[in-house]
N, C-alpha and C. Protein backbone atom coordinates (compact mmCIF):
# COMPACT_ATOMS: atom_id res chain seq x y z
N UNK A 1 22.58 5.47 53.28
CA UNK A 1 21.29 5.88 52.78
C UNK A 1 21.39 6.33 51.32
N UNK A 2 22.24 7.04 50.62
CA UNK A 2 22.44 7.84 49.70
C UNK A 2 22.70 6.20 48.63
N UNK A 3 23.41 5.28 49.02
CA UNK A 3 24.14 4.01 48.29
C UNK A 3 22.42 3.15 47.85
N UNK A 4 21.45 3.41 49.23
CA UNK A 4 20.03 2.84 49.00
C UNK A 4 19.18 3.49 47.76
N UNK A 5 20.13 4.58 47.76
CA UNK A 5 18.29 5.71 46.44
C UNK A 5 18.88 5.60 45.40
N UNK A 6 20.51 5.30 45.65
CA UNK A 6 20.90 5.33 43.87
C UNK A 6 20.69 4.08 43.35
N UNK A 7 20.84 2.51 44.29
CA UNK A 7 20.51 1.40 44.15
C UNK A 7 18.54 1.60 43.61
N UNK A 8 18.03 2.08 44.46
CA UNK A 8 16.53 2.39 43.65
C UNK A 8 16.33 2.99 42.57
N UNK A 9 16.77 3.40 42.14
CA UNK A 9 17.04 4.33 40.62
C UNK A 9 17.92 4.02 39.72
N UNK A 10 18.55 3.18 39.98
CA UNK A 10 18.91 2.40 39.17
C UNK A 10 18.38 0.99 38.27
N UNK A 11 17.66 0.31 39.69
CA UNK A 11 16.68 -0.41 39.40
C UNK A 11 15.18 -0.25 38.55
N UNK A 12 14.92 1.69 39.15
CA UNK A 12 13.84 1.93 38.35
C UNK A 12 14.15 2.12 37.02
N UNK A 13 15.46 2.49 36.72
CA UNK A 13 15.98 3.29 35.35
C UNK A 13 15.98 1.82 34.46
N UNK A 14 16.46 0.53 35.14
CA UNK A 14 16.34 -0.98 34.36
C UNK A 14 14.77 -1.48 34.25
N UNK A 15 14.10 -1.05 34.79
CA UNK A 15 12.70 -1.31 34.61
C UNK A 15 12.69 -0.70 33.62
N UNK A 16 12.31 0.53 33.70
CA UNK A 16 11.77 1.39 32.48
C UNK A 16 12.39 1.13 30.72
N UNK A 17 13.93 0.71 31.11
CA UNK A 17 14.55 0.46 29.90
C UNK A 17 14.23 -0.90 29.31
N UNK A 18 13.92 -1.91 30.31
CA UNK A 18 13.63 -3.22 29.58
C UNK A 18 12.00 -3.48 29.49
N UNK A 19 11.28 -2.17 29.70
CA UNK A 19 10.58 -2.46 29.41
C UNK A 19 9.78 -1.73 28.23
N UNK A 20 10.96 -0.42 27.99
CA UNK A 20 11.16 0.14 26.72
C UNK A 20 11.57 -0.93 25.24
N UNK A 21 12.30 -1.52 25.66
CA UNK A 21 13.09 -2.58 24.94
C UNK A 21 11.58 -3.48 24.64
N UNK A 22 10.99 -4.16 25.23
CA UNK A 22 10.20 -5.05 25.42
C UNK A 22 9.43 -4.10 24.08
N UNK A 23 9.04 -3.28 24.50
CA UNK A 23 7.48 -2.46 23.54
C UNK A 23 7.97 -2.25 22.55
N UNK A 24 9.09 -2.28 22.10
CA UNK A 24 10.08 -1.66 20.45
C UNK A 24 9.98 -3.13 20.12
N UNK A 25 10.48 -4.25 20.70
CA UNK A 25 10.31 -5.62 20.12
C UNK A 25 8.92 -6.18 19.98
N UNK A 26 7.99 -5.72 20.43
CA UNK A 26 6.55 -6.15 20.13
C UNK A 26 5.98 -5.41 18.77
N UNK A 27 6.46 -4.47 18.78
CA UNK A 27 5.59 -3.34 17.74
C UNK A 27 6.66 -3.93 16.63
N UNK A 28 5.22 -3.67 15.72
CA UNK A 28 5.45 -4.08 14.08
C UNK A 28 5.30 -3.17 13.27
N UNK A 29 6.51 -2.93 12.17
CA UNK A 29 6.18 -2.01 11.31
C UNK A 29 5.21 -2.27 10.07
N UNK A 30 4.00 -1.80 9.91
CA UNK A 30 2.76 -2.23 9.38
C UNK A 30 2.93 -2.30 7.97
N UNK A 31 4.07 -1.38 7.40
CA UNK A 31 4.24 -1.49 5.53
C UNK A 31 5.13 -2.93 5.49
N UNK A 32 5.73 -3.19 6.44
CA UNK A 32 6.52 -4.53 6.12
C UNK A 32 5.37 -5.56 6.38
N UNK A 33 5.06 -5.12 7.01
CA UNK A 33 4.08 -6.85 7.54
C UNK A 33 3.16 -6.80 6.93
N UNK A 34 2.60 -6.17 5.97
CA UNK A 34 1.10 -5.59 5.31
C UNK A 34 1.83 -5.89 4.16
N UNK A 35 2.63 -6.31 3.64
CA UNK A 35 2.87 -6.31 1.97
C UNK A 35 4.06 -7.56 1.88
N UNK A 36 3.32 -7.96 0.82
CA UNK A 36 4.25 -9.62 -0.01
C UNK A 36 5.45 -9.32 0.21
N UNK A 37 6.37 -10.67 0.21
CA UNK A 37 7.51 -10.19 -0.09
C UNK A 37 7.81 -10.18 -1.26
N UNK A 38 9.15 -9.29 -1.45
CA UNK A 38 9.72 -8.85 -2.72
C UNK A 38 10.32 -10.38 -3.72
N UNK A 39 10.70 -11.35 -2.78
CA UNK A 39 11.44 -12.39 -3.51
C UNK A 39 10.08 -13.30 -4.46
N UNK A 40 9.09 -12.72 -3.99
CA UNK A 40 7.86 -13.55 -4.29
C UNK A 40 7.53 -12.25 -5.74
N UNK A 41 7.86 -11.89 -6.25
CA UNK A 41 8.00 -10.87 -7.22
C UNK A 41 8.33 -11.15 -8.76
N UNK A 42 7.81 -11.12 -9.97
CA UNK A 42 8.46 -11.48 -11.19
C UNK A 42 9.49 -9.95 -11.53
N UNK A 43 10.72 -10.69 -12.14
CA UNK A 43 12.01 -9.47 -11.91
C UNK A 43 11.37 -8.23 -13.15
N UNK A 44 10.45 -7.97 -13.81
CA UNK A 44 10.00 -6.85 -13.92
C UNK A 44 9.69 -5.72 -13.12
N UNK A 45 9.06 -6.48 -12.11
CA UNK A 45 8.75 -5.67 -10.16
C UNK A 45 9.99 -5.15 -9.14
N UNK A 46 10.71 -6.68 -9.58
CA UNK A 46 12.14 -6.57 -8.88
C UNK A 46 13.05 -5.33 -9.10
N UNK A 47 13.05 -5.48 -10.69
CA UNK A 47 13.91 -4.27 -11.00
C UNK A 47 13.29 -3.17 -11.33
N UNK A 48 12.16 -2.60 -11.17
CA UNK A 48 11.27 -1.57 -10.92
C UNK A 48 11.89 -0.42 -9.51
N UNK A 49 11.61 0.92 -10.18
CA UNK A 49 12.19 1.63 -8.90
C UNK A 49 10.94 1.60 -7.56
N UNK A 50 11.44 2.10 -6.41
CA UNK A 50 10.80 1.87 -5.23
C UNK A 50 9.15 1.83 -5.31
N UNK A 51 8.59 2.96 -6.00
CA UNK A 51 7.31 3.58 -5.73
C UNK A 51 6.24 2.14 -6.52
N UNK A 52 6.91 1.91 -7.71
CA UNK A 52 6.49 0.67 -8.35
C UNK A 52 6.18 -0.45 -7.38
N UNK A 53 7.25 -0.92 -6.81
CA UNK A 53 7.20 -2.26 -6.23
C UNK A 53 6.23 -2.14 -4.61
N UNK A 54 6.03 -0.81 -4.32
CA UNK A 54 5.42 -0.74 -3.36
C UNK A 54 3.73 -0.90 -3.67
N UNK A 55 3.72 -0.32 -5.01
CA UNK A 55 2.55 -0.53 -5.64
C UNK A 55 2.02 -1.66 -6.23
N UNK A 56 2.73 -2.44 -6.49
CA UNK A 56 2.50 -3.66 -6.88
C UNK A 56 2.52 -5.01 -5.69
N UNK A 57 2.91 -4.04 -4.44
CA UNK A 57 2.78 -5.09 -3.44
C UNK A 57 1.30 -4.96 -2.63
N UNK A 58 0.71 -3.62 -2.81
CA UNK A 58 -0.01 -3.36 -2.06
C UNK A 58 -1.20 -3.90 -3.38
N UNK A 59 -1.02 -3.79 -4.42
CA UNK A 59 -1.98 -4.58 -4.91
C UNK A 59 -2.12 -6.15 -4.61
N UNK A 60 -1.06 -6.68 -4.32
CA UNK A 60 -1.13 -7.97 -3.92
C UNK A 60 -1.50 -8.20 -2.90
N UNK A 61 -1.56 -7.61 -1.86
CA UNK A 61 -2.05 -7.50 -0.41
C UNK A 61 -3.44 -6.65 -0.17
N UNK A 62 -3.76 -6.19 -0.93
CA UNK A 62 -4.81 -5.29 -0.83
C UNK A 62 -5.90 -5.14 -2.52
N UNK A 63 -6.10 -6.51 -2.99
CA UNK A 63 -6.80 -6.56 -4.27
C UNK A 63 -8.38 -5.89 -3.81
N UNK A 64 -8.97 -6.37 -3.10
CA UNK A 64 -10.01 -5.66 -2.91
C UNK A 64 -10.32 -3.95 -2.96
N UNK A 65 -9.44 -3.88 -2.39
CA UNK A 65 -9.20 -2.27 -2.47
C UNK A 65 -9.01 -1.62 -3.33
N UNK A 66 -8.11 -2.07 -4.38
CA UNK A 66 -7.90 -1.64 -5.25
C UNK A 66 -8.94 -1.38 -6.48
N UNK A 67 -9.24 -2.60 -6.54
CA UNK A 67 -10.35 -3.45 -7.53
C UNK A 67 -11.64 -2.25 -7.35
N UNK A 68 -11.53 -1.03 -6.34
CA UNK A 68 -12.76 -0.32 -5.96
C UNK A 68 -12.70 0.93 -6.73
N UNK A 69 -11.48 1.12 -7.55
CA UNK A 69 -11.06 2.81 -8.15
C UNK A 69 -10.54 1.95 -9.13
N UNK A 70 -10.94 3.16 -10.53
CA UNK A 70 -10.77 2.97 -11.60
C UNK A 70 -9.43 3.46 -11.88
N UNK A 71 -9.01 3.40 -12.75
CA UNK A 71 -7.63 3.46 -13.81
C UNK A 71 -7.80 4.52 -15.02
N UNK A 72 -6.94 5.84 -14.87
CA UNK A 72 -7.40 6.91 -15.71
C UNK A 72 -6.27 6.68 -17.12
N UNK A 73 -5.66 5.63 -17.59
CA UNK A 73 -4.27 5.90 -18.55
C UNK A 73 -4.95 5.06 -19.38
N UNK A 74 -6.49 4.70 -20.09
CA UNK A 74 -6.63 4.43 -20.93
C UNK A 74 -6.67 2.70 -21.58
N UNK A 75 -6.51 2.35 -20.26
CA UNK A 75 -6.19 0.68 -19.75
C UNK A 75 -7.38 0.00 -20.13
N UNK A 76 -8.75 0.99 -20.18
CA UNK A 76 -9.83 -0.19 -20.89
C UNK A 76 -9.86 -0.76 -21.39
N UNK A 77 -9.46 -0.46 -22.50
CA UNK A 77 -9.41 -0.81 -23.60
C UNK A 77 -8.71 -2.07 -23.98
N UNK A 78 -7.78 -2.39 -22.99
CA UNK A 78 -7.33 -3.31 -22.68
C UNK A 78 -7.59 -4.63 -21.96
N UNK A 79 -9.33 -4.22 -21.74
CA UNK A 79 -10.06 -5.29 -21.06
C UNK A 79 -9.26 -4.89 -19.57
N UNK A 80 -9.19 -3.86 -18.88
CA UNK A 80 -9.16 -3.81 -17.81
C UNK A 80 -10.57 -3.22 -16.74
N UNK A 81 -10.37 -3.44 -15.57
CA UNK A 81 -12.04 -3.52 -15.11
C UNK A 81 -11.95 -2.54 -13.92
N UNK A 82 -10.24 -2.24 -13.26
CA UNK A 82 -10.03 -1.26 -12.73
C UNK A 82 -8.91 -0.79 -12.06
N UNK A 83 -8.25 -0.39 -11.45
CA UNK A 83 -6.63 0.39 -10.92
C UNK A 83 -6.12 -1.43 -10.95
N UNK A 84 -6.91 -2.21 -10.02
CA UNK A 84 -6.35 -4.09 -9.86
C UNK A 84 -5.29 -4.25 -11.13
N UNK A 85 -6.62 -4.76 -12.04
CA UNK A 85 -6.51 -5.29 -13.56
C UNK A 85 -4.85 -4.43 -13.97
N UNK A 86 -4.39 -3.38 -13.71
CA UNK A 86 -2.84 -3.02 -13.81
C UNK A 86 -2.06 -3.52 -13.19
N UNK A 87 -2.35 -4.38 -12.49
CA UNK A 87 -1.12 -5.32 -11.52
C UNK A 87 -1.09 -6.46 -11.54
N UNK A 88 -2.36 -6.72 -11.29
CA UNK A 88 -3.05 -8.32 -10.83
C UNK A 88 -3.49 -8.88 -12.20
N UNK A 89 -3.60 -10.15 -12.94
CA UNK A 89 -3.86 -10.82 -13.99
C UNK A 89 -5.30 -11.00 -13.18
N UNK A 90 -6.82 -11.00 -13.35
CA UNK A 90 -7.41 -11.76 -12.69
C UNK A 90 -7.45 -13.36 -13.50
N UNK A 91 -7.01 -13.70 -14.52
CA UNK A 91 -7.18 -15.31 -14.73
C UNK A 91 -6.61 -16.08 -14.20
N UNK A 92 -5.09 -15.83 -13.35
CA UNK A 92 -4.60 -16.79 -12.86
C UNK A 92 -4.25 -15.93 -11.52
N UNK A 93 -4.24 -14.63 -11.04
CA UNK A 93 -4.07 -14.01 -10.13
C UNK A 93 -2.27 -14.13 -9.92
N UNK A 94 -1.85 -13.79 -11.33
CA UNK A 94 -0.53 -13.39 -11.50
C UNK A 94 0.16 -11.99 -11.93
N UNK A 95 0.98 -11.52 -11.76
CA UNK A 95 1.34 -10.36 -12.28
C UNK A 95 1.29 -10.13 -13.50
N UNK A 96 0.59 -8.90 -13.72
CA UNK A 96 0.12 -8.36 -14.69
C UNK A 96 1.29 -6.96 -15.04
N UNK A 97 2.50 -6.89 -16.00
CA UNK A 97 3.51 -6.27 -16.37
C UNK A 97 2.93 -4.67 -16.81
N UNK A 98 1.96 -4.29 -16.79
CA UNK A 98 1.00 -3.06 -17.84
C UNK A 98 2.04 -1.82 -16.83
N UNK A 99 1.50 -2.10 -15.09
CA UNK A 99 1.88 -0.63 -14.35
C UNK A 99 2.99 -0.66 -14.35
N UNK A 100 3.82 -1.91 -14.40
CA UNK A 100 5.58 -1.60 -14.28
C UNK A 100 5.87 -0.68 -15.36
N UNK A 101 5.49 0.20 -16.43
CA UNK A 101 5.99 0.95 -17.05
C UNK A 101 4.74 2.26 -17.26
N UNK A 102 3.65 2.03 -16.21
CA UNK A 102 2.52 3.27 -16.93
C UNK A 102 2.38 3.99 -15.00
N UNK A 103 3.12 5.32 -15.10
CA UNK A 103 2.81 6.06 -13.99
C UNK A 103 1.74 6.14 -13.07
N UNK A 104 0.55 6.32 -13.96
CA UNK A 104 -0.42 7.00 -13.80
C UNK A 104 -1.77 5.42 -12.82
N UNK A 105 -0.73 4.54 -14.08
CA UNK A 105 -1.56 3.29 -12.94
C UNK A 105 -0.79 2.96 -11.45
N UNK A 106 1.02 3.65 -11.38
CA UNK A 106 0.99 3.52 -9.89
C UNK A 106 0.56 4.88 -9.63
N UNK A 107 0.38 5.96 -9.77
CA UNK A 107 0.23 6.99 -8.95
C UNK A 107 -0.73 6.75 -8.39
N UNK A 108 -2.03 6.74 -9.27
CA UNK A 108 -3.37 5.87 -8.32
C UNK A 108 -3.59 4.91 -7.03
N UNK A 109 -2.63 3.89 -7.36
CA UNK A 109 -1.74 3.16 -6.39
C UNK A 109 -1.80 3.80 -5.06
N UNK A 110 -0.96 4.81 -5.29
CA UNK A 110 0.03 5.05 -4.40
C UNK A 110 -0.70 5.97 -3.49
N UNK A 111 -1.74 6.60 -4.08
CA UNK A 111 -2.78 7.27 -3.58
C UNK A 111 -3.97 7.17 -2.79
N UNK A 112 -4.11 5.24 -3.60
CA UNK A 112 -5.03 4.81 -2.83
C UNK A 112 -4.55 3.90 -1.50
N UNK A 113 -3.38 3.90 -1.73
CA UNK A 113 -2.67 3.24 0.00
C UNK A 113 -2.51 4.94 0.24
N UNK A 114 -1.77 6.11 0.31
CA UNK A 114 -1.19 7.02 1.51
C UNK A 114 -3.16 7.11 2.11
N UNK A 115 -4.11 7.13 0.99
CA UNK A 115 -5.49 7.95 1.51
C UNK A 115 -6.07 6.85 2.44
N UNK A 116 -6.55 5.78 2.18
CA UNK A 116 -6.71 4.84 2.80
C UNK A 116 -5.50 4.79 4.14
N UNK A 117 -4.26 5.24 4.56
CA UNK A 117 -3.41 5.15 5.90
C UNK A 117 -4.03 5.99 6.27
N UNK A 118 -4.62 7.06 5.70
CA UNK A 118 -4.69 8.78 6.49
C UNK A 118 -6.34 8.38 6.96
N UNK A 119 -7.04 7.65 6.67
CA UNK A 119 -8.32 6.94 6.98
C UNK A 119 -9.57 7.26 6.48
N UNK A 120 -9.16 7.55 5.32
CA UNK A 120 -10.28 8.31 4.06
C UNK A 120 -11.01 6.83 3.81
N UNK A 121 -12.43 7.60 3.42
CA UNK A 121 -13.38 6.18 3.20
C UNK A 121 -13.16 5.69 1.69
N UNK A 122 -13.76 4.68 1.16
CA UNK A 122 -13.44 4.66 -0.35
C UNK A 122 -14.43 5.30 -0.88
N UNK A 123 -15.57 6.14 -0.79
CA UNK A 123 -16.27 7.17 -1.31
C UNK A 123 -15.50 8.00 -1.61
N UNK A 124 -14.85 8.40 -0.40
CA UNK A 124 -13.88 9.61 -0.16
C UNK A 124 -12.65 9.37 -1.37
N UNK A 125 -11.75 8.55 -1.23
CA UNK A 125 -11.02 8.20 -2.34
C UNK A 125 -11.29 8.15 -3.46
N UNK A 126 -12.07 7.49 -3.89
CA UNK A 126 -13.07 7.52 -5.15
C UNK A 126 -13.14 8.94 -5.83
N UNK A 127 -13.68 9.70 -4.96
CA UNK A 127 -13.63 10.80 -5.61
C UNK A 127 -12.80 11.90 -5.60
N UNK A 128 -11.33 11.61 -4.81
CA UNK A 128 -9.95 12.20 -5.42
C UNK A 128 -9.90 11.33 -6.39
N UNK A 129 -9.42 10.33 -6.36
CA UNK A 129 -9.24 9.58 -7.51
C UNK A 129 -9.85 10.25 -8.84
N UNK A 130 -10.77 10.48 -9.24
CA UNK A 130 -11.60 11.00 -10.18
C UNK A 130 -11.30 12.15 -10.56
N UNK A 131 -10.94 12.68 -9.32
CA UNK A 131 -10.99 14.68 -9.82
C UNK A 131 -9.61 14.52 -9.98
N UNK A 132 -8.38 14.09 -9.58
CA UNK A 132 -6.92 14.18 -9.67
C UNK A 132 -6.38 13.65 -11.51
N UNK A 133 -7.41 12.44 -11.84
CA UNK A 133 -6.73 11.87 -12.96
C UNK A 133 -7.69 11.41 -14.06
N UNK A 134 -9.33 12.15 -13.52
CA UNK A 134 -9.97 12.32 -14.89
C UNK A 134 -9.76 12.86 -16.42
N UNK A 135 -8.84 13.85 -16.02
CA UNK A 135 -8.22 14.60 -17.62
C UNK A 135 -7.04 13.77 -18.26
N UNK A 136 -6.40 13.07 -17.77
CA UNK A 136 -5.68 12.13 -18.15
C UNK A 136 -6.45 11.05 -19.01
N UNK A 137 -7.53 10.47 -19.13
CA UNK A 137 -8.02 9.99 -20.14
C UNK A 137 -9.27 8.93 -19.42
N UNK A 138 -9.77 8.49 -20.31
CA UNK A 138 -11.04 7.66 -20.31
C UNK A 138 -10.40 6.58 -19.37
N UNK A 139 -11.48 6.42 -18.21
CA UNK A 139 -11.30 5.27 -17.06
C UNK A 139 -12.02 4.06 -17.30
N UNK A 140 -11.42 3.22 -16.74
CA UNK A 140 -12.06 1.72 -16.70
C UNK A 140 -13.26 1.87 -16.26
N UNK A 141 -14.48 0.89 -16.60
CA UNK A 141 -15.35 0.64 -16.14
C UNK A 141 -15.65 0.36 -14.66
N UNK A 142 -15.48 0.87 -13.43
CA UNK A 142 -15.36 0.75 -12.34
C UNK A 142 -16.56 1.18 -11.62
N UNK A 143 -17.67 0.32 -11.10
CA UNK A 143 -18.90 0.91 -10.27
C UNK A 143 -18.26 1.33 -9.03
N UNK A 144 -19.04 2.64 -8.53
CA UNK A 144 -18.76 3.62 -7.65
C UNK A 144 -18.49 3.26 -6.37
N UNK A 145 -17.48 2.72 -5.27
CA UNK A 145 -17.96 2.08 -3.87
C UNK A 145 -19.09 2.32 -3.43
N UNK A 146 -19.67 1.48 -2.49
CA UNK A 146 -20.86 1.80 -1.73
C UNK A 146 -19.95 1.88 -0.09
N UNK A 147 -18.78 1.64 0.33
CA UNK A 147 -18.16 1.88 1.32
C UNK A 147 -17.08 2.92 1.49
């Protein structure tokens, strides 16, 4: 009898584990699968430290989003239209070299992916965005989300 319950519990203990196993191999980690790959990158990006290339991926994966918050480092002037226009070229929808060396266009970045994970609306973002990096200087021309 005793040889029968450990044979059952053993069996239950292989259930539970392969089917632990099973749910770790289904689940996807969402920053890998949510962003370009790196080899698809011009080596300005490449050799950029981490926070950069994460920012420049999530602009590539997430132009819309971006394209919704302005850019406080003075980038107008540069014919930029908003946080995008620092990553993204819109004429050929190529990399644009400006944020690989200007903070303030990844910090925005980086702000508008953690706020957007934490499930802030883009109103809501919008207006950290604004109050965090308005004193830093004159922003792109960027109309206000309506979402």
């Amino acid at each position: 009898m005793n040889i029968h319950r450990l044979i059952i519990k053993l069996l239950a203990l292989s259930v539970v584990l392969a089917f632990g196993l099973f749910i770790s191999g289904c689940s996807s980690d969402k920053s890998k699968t949510e962003m370009s790959e790196e080899s698809d990158m011009p080596d300005f990006v490449k050799d950029a430290p981490v926070r950069v290339k994460e920012a420049y991926q999530y602009a590539m994966d997430h132009p819309d989003e971006l394209a919704k918050y302005p850019c406080y480092c003075g980038c107008g002037n540069m014919g930029h239209q908003s946080n995008l226009s620092c990553f993204i070229k819109p004429e050929n929808f190529g990399y644009e070299s400006h944020a690989a060396g200007c903070g303030i266009c990844v910090d925005i970045a980086q702000d508008v992916m953690r706020l957007k994970g934490e499930g802030q609306s883009s109103p809501q973002i919008r207006n950290y965005v604004d109050a965090k990096y308005s004193a830093f200087g004159p922003s792109t021309d960027t109309p206000f989300p309506t979402e």
